[in-house]
PDB file of N, CA and C in Angstrom:
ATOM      1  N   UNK A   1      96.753 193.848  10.589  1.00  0.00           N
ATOM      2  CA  UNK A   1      95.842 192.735  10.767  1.00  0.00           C
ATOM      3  C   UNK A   1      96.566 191.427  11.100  1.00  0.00           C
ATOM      4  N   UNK A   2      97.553 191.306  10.874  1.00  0.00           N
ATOM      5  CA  UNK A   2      98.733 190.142  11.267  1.00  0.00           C
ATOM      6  C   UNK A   2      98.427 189.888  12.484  1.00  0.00           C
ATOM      7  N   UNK A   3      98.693 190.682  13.337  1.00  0.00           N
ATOM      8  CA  UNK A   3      98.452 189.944  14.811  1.00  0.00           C
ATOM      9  C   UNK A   3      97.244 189.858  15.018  1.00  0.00           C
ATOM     10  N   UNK A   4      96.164 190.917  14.902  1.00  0.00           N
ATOM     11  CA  UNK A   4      94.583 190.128  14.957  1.00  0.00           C
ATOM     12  C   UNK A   4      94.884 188.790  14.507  1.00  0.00           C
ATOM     13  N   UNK A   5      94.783 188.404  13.411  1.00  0.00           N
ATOM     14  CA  UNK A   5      94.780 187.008  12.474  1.00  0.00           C
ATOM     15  C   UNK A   5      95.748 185.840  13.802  1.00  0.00           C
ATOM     16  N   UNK A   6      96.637 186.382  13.921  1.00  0.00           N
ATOM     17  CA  UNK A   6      97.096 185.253  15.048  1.00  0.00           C
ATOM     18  C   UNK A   6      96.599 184.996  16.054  1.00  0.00           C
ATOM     19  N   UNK A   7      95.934 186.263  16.493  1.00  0.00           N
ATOM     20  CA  UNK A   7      95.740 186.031  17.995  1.00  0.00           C
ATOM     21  C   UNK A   7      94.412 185.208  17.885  1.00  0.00           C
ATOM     22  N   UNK A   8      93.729 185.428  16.471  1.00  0.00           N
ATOM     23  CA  UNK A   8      92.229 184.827  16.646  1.00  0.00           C
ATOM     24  C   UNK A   8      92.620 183.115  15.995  1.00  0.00           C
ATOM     25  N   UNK A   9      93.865 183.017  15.262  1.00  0.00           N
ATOM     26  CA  UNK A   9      94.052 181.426  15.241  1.00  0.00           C
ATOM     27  C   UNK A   9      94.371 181.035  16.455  1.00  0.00           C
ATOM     28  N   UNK A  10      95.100 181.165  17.322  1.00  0.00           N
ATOM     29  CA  UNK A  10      95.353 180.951  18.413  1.00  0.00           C
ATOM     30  C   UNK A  10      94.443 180.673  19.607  1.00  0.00           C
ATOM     31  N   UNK A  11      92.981 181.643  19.488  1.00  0.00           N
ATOM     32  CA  UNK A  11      92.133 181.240  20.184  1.00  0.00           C
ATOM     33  C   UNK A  11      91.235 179.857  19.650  1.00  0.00           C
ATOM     34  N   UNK A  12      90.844 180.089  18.350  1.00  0.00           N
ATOM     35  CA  UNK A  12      90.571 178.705  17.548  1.00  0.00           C
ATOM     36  C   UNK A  12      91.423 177.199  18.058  1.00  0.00           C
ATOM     37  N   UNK A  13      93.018 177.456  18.115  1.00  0.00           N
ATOM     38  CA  UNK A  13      93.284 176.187  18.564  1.00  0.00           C
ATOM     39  C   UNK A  13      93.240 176.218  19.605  1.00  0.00           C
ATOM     40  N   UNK A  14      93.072 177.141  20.581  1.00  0.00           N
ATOM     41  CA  UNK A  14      93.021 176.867  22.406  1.00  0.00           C
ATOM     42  C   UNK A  14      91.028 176.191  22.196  1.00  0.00           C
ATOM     43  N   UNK A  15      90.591 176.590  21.734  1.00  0.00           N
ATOM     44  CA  UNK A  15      89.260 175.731  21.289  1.00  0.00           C
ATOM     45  C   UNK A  15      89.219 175.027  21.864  1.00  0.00           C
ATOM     46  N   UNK A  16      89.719 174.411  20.307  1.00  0.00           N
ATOM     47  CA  UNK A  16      89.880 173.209  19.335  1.00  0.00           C
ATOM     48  C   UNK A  16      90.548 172.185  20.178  1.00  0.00           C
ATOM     49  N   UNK A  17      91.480 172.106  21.053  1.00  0.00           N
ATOM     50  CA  UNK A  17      92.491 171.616  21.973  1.00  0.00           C
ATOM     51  C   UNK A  17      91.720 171.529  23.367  1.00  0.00           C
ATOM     52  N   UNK A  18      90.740 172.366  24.021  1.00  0.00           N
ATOM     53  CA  UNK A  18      89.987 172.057  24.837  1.00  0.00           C
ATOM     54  C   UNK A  18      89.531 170.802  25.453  1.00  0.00           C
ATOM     55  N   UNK A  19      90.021 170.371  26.581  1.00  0.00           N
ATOM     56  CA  UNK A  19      89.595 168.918  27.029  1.00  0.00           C
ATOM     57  C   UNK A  19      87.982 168.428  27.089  1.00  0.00           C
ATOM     58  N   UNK A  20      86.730 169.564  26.859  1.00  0.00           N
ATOM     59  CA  UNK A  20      85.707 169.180  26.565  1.00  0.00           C
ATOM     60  C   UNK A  20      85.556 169.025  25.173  1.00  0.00           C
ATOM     61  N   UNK A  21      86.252 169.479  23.805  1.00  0.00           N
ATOM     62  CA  UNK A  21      86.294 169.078  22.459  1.00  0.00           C
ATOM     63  C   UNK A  21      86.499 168.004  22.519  1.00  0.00           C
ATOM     64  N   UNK A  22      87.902 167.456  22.794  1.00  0.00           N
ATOM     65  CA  UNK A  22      88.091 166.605  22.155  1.00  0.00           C
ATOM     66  C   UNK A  22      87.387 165.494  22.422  1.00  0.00           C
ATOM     67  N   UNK A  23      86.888 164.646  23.221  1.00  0.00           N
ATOM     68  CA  UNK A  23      85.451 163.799  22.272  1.00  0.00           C
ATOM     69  C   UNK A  23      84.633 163.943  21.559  1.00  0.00           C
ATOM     70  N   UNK A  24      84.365 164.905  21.160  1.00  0.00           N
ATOM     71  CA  UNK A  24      83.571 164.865  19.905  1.00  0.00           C
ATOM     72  C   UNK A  24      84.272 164.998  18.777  1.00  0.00           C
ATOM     73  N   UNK A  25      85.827 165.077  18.360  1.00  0.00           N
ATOM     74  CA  UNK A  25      86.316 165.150  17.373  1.00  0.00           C
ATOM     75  C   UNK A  25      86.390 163.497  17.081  1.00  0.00           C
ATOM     76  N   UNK A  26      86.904 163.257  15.455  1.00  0.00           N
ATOM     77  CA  UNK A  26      86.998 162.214  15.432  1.00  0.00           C
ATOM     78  C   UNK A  26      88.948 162.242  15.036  1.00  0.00           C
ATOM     79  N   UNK A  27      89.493 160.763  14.559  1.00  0.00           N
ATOM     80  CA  UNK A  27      90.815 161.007  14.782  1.00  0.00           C
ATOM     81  C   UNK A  27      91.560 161.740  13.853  1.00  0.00           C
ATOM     82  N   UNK A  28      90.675 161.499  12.662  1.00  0.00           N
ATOM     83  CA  UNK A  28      91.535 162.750  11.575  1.00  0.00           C
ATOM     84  C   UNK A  28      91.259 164.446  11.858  1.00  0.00           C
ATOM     85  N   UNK A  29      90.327 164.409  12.276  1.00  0.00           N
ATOM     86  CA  UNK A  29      90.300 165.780  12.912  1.00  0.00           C
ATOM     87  C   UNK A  29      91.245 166.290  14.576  1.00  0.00           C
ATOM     88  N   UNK A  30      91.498 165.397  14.855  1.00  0.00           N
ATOM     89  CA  UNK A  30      92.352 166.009  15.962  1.00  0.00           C
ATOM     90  C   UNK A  30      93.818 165.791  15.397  1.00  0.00           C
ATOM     91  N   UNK A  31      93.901 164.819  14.189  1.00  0.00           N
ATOM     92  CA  UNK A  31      95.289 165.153  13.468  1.00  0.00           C
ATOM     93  C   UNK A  31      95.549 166.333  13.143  1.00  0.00           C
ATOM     94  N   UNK A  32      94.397 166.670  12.587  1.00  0.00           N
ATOM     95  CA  UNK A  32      94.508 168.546  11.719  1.00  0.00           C
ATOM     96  C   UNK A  32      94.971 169.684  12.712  1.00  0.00           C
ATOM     97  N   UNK A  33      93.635 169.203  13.808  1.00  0.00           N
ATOM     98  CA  UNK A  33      94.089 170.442  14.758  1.00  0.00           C
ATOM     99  C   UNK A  33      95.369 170.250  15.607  1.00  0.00           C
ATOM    100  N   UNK A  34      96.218 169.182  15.497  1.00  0.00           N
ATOM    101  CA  UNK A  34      97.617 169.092  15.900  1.00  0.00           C
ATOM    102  C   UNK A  34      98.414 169.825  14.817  1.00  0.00           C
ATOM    103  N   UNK A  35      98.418 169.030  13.475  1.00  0.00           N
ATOM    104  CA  UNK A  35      99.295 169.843  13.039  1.00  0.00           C
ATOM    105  C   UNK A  35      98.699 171.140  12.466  1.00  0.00           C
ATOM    106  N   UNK A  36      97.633 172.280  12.767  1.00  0.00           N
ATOM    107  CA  UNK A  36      97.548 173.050  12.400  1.00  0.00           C
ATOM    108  C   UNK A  36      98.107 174.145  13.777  1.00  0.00           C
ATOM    109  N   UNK A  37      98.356 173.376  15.057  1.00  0.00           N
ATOM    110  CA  UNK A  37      98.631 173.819  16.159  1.00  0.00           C
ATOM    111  C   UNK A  37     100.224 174.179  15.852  1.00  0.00           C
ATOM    112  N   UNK A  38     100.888 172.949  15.559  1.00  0.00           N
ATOM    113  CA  UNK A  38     102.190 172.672  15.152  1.00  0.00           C
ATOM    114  C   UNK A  38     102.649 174.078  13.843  1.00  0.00           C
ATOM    115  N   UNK A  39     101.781 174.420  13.412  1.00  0.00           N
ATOM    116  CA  UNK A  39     102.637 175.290  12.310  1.00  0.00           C
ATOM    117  C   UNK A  39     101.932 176.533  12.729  1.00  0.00           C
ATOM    118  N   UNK A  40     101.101 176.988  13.338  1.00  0.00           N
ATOM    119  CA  UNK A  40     100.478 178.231  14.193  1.00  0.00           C
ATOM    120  C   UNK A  40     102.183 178.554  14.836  1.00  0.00           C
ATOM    121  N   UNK A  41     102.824 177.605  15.762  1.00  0.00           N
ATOM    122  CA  UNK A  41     103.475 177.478  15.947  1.00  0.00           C
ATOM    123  C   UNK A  41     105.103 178.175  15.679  1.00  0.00           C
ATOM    124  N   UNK A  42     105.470 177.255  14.438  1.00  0.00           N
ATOM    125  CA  UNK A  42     106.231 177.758  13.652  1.00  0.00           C
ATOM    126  C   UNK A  42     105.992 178.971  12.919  1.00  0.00           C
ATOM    127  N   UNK A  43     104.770 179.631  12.918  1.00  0.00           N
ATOM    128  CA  UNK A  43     105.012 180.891  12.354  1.00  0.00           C
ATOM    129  C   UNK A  43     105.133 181.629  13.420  1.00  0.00           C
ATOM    130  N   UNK A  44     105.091 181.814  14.495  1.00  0.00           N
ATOM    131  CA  UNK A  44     104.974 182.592  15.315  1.00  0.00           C
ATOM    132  C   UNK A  44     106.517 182.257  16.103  1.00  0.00           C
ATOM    133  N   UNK A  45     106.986 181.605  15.744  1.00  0.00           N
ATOM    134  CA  UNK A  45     108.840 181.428  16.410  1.00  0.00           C
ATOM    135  C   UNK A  45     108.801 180.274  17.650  1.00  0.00           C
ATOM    136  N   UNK A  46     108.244 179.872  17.681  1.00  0.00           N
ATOM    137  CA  UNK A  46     108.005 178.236  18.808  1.00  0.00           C
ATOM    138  C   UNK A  46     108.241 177.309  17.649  1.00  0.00           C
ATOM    139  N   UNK A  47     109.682 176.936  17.151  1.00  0.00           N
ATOM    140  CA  UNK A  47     110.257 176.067  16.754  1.00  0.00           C
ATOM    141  C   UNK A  47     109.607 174.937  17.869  1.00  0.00           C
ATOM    142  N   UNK A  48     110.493 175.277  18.988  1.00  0.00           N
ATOM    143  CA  UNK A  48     110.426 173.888  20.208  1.00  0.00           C
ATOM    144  C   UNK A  48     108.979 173.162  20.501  1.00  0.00           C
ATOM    145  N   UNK A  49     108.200 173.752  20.484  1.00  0.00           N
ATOM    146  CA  UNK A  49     107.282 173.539  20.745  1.00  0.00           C
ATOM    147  C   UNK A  49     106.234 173.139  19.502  1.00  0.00           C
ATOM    148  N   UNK A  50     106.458 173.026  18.573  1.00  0.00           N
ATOM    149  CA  UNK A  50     106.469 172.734  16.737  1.00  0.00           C
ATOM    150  C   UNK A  50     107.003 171.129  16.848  1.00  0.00           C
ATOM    151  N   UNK A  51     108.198 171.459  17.448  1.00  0.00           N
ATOM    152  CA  UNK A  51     109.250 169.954  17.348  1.00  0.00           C
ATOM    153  C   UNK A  51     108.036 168.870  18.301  1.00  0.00           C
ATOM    154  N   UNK A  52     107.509 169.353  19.355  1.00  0.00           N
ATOM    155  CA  UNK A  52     107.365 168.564  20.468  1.00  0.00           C
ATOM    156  C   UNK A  52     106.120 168.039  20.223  1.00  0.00           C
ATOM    157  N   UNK A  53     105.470 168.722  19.165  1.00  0.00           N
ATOM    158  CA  UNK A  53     104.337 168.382  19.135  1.00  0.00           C
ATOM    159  C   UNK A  53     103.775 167.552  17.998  1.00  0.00           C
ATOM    160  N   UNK A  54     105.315 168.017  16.425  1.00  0.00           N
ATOM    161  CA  UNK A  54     105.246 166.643  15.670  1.00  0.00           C
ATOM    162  C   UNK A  54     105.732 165.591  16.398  1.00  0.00           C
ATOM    163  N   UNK A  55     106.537 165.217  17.424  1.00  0.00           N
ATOM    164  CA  UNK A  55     107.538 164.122  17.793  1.00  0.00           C
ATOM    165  C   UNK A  55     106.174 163.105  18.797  1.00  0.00           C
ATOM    166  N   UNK A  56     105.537 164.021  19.360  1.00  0.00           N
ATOM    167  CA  UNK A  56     104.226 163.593  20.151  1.00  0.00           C
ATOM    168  C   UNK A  56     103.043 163.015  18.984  1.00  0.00           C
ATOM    169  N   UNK A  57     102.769 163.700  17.625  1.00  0.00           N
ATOM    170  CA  UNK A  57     102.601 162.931  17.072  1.00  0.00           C
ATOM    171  C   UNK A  57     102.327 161.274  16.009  1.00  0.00           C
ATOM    172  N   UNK A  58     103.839 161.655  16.100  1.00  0.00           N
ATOM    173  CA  UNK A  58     104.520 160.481  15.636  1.00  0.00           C
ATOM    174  C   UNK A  58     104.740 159.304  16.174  1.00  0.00           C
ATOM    175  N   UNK A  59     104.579 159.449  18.030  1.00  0.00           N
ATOM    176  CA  UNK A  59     104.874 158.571  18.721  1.00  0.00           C
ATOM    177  C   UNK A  59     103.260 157.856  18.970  1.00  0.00           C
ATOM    178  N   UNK A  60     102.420 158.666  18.998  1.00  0.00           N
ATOM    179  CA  UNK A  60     100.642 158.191  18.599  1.00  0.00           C
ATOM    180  C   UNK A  60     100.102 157.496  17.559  1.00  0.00           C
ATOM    181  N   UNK A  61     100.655 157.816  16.552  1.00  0.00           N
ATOM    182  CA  UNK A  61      99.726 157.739  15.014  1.00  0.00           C
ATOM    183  C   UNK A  61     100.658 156.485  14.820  1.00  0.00           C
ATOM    184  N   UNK A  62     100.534 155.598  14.499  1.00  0.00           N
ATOM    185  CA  UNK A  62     100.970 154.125  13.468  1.00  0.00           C
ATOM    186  C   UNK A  62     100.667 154.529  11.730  1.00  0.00           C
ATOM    187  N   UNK A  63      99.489 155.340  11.596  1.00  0.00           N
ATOM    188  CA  UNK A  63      99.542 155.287   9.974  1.00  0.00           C
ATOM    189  C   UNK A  63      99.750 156.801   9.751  1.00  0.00           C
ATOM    190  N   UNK A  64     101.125 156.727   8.898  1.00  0.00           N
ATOM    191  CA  UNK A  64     101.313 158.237   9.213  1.00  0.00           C
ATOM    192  C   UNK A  64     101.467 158.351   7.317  1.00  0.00           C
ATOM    193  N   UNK A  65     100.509 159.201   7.215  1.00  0.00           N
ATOM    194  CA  UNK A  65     100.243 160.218   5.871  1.00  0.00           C
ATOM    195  C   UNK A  65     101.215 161.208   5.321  1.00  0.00           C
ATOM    196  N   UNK A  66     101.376 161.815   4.433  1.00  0.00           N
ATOM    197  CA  UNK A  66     102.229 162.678   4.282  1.00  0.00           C
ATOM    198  C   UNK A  66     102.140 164.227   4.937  1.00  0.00           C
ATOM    199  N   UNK A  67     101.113 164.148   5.886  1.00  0.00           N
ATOM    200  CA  UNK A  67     100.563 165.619   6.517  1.00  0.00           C
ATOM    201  C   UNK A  67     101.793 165.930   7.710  1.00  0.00           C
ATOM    202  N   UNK A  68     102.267 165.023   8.211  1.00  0.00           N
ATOM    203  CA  UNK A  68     103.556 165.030   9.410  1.00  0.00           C
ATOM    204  C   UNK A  68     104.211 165.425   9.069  1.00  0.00           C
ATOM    205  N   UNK A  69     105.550 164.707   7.871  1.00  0.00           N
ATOM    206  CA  UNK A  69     106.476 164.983   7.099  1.00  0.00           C
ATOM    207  C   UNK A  69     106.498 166.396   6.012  1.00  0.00           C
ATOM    208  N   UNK A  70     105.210 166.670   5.968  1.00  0.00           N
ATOM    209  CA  UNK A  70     105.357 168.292   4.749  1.00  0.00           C
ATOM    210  C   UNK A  70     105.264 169.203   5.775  1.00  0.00           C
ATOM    211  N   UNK A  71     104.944 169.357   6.795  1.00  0.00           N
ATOM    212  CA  UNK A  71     104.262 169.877   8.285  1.00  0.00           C
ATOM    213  C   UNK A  71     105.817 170.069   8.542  1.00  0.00           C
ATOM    214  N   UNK A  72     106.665 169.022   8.879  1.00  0.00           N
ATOM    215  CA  UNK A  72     108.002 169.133   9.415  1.00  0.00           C
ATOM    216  C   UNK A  72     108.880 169.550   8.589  1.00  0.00           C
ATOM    217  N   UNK A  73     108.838 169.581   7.385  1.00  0.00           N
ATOM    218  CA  UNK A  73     109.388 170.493   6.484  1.00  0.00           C
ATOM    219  C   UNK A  73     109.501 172.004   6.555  1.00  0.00           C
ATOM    220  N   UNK A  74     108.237 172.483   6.529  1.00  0.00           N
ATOM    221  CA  UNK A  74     108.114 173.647   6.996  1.00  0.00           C
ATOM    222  C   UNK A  74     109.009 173.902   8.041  1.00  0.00           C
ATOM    223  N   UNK A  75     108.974 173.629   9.430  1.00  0.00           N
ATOM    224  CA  UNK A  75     109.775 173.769  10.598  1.00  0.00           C
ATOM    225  C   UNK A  75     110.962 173.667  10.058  1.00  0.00           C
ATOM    226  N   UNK A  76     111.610 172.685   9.360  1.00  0.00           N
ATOM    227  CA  UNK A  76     113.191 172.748   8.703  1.00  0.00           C
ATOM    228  C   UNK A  76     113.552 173.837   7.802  1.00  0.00           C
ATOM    229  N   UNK A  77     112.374 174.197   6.996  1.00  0.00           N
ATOM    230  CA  UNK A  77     112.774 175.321   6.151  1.00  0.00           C
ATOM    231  C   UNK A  77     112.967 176.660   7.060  1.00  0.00           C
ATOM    232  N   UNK A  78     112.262 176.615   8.138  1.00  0.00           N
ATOM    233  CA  UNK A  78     112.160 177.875   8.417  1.00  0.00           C
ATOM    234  C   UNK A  78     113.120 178.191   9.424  1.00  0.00           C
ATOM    235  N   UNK A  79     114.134 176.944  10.058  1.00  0.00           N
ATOM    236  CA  UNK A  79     114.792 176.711  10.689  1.00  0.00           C
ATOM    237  C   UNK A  79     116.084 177.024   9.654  1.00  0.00           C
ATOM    238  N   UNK A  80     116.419 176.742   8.658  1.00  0.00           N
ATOM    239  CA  UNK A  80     117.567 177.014   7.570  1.00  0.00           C
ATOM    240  C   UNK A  80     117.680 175.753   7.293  1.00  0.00           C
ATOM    241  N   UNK A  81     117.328 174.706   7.536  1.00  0.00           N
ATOM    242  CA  UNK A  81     117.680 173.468   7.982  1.00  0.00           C
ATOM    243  C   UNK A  81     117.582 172.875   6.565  1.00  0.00           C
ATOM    244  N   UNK A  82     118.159 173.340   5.374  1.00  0.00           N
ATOM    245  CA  UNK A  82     118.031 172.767   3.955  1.00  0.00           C
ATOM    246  C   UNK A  82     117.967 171.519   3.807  1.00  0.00           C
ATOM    247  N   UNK A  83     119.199 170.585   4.006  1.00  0.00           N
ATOM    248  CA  UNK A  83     119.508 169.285   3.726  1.00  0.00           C
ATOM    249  C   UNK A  83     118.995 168.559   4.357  1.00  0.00           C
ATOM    250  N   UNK A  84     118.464 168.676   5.435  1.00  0.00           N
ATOM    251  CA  UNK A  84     117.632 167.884   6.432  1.00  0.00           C
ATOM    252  C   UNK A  84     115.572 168.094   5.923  1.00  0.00           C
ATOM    253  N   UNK A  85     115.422 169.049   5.382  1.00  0.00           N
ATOM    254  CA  UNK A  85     114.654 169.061   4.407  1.00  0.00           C
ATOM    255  C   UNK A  85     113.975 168.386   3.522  1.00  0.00           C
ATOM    256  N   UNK A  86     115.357 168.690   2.601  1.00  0.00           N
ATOM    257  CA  UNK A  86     115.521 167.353   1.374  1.00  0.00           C
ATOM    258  C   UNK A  86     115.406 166.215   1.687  1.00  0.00           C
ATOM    259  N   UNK A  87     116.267 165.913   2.360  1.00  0.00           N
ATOM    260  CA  UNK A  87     116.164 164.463   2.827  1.00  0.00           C
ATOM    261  C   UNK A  87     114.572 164.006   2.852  1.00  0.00           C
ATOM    262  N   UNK A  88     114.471 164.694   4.128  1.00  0.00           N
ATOM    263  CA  UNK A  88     112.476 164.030   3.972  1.00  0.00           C
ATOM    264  C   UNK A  88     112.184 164.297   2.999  1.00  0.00           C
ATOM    265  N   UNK A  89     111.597 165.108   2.047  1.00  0.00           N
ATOM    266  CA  UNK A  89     111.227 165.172   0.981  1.00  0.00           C
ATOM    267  C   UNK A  89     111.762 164.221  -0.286  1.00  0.00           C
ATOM    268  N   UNK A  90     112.753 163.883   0.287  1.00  0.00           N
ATOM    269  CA  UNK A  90     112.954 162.083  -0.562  1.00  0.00           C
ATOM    270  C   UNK A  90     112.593 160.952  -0.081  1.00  0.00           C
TER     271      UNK A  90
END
């Protein structure tokens, strides 16, 4: 069922990401479906594309929550990326 389950998140964010959605989302909801895009992502081995899409984030949002930074954690953990980790998480 693993790959069912992906392949049907995957269609959810090709949705969700749809250039006729997004006006009707509002801005915390197209935060979600970024970073829920962003770690779809990282589980599936698109580090790069994980990276590109918190960094595209970050360069948008002025009030940034702790949903970016625990989001990019993940990607570091799963990367081996310990100390660089920690760090954010301090």
């Amino acid at each position: 069922n693993r790959d069912q389950n992906l392949f049907d998140s995957r269609k959810r964010i090709k949705a969700a990401t749809a250039p006729e959605t997004e006006p009707k989302l509002n801005a915390f909801q197209k935060k979600i479906v970024q970073v829920n895009e962003a770690l779809l992502a990282i589980y599936t081995g698109q580090h790069d594309v994980a990276r590109r899409i918190f960094d595209k984030m970050v360069q948008k949002t002025e009030d940034i929550d702790d949903t970016i930074p625990l989001a990019k954690v993940s990607l570091l953990m799963k990367e081996k990326k310990l100390p660089e980790a920690a760090e954010l998480l301090e």
